[in-house]
C-alpha atoms as a PDB file:
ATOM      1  CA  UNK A   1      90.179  96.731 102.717  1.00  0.00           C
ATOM      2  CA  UNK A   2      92.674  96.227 100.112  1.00  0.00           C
ATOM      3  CA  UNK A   3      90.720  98.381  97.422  1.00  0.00           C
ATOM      4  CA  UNK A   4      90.205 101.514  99.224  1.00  0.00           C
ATOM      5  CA  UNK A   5      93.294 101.460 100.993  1.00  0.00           C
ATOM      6  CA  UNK A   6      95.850 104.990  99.907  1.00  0.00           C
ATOM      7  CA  UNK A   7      98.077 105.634 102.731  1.00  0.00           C
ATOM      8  CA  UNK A   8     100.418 103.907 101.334  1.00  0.00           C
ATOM      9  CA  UNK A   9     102.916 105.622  99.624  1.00  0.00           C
ATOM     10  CA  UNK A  10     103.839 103.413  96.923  1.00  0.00           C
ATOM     11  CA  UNK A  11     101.492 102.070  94.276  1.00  0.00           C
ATOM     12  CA  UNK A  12      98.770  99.980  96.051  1.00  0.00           C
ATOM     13  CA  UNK A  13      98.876  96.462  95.073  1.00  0.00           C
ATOM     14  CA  UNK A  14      95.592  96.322  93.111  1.00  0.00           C
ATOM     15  CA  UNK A  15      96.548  98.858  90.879  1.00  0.00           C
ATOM     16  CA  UNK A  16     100.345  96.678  90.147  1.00  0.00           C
ATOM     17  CA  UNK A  17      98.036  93.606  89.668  1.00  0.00           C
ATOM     18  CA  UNK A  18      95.750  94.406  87.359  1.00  0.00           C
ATOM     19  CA  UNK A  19      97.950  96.780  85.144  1.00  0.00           C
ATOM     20  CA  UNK A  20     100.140  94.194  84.621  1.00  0.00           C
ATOM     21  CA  UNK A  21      97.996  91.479  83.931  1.00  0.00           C
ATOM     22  CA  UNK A  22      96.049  94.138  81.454  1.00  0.00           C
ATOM     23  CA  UNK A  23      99.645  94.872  79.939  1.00  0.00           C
ATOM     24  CA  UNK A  24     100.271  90.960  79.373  1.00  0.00           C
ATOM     25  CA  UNK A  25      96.813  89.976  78.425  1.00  0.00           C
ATOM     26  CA  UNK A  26      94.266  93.086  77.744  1.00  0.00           C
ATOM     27  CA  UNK A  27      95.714  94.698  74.174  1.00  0.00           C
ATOM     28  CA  UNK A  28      92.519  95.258  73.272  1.00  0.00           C
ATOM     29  CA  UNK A  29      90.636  98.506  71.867  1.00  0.00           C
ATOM     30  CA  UNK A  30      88.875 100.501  74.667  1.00  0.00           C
ATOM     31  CA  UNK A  31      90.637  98.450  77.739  1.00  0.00           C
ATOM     32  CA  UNK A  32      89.939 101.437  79.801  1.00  0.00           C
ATOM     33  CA  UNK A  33      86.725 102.906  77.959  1.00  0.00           C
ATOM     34  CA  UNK A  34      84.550  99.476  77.846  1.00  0.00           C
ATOM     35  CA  UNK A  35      83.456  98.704  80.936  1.00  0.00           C
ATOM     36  CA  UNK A  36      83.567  94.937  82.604  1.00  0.00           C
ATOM     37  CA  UNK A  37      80.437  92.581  83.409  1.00  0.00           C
ATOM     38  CA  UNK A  38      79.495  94.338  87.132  1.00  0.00           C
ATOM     39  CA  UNK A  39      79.103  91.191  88.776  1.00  0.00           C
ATOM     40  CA  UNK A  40      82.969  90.089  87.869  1.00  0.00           C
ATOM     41  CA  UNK A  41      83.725  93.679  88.597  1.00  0.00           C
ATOM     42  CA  UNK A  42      81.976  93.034  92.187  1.00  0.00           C
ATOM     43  CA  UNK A  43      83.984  89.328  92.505  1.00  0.00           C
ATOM     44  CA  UNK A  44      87.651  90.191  91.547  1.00  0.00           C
ATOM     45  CA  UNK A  45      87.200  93.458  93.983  1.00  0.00           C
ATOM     46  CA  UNK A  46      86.076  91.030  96.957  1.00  0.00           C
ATOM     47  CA  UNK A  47      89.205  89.133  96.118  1.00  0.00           C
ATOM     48  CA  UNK A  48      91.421  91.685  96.504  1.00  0.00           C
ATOM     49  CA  UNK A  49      89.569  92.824  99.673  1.00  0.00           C
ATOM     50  CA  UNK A  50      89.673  89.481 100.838  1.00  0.00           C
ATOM     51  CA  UNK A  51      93.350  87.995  99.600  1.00  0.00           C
ATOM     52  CA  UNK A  52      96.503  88.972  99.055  1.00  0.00           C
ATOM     53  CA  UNK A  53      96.851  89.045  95.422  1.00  0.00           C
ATOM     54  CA  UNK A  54      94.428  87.057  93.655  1.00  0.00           C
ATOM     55  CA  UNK A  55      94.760  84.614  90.576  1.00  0.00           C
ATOM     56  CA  UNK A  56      93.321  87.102  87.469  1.00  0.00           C
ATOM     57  CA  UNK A  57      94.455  84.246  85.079  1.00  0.00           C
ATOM     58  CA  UNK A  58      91.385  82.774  85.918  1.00  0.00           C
ATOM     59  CA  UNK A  59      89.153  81.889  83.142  1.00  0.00           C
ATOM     60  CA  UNK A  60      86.349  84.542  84.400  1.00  0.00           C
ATOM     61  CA  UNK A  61      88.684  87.443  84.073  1.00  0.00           C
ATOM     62  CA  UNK A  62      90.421  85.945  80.829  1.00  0.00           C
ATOM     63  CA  UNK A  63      86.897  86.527  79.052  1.00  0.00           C
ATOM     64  CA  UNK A  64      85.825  89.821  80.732  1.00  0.00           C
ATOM     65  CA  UNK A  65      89.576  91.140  80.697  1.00  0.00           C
ATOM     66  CA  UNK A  66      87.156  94.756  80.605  1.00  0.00           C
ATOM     67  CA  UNK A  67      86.339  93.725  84.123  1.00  0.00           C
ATOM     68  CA  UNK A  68      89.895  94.451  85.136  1.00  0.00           C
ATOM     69  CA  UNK A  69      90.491  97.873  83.497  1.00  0.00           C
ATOM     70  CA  UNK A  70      86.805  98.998  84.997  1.00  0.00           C
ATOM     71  CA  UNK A  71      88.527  97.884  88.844  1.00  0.00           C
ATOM     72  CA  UNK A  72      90.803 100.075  88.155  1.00  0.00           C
ATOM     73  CA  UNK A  73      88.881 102.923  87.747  1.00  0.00           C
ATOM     74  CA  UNK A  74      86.790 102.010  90.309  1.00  0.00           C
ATOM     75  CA  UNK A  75      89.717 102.487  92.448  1.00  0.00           C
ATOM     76  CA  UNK A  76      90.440 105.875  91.719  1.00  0.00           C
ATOM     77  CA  UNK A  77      86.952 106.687  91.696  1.00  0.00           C
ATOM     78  CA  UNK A  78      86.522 105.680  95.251  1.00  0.00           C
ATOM     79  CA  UNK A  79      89.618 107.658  96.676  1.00  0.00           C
ATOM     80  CA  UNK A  80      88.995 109.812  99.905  1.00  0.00           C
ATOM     81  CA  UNK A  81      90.813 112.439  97.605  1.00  0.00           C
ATOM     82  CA  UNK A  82      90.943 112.608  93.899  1.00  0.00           C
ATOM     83  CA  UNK A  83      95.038 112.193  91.924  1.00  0.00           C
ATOM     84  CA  UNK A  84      94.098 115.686  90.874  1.00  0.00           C
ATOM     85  CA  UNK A  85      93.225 116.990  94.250  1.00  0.00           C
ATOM     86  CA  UNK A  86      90.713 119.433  95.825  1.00  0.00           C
ATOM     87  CA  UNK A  87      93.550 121.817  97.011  1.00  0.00           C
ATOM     88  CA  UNK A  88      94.801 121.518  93.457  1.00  0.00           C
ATOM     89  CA  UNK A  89      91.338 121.497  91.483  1.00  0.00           C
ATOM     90  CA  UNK A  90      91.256 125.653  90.876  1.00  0.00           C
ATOM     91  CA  UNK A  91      94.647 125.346  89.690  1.00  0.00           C
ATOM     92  CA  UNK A  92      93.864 122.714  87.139  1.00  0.00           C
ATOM     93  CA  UNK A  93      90.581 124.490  85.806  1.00  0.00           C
END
């Protein structure tokens, strides 16, 4: 799956998707802090698990442009190892 996907070195493509379509459409206050409806949260990530790159100019994601920034975090929630890792973790406390 597309969404939990990190051994690839480069940025994955659901994290180049949605930032970009949050820079072009999503200046908003609290992008990042608000969270999206669940059930577009739930849709847009069974896109990406089950297309290439899918079409966020839909109207659905338009209106809940929260649901977008809230995919992201769900992806780096749901990473076998956190960007501030476990070896790392005493070194950052």
């Amino acid at each position: 799956a597309q969404l939990t996907n990190s051994s690839c070195p480069s940025v994955p493509q659901v994290l180049k998707s949605c930032t970009e379509f949050i820079e072009k459409h999503g200046i908003v206050d609290g992008i990042y802090r608000l969270s999206g409806i669940a059930s577009n949260i739930q849709k847009l990530r069974h896109e990406f698990d089950s297309e290439q790159i899918p079409d966020l100019t839909k109207d659905i994601y338009i209106q809940d442009i929260h649901c977008v920034g809230s995919l992201c975090k769900l992806y780096f929630r749901e990473l076998p190892n956190p960007l501030l890792t476990y070896q790392l973790y005493e070194k950052f406390s």
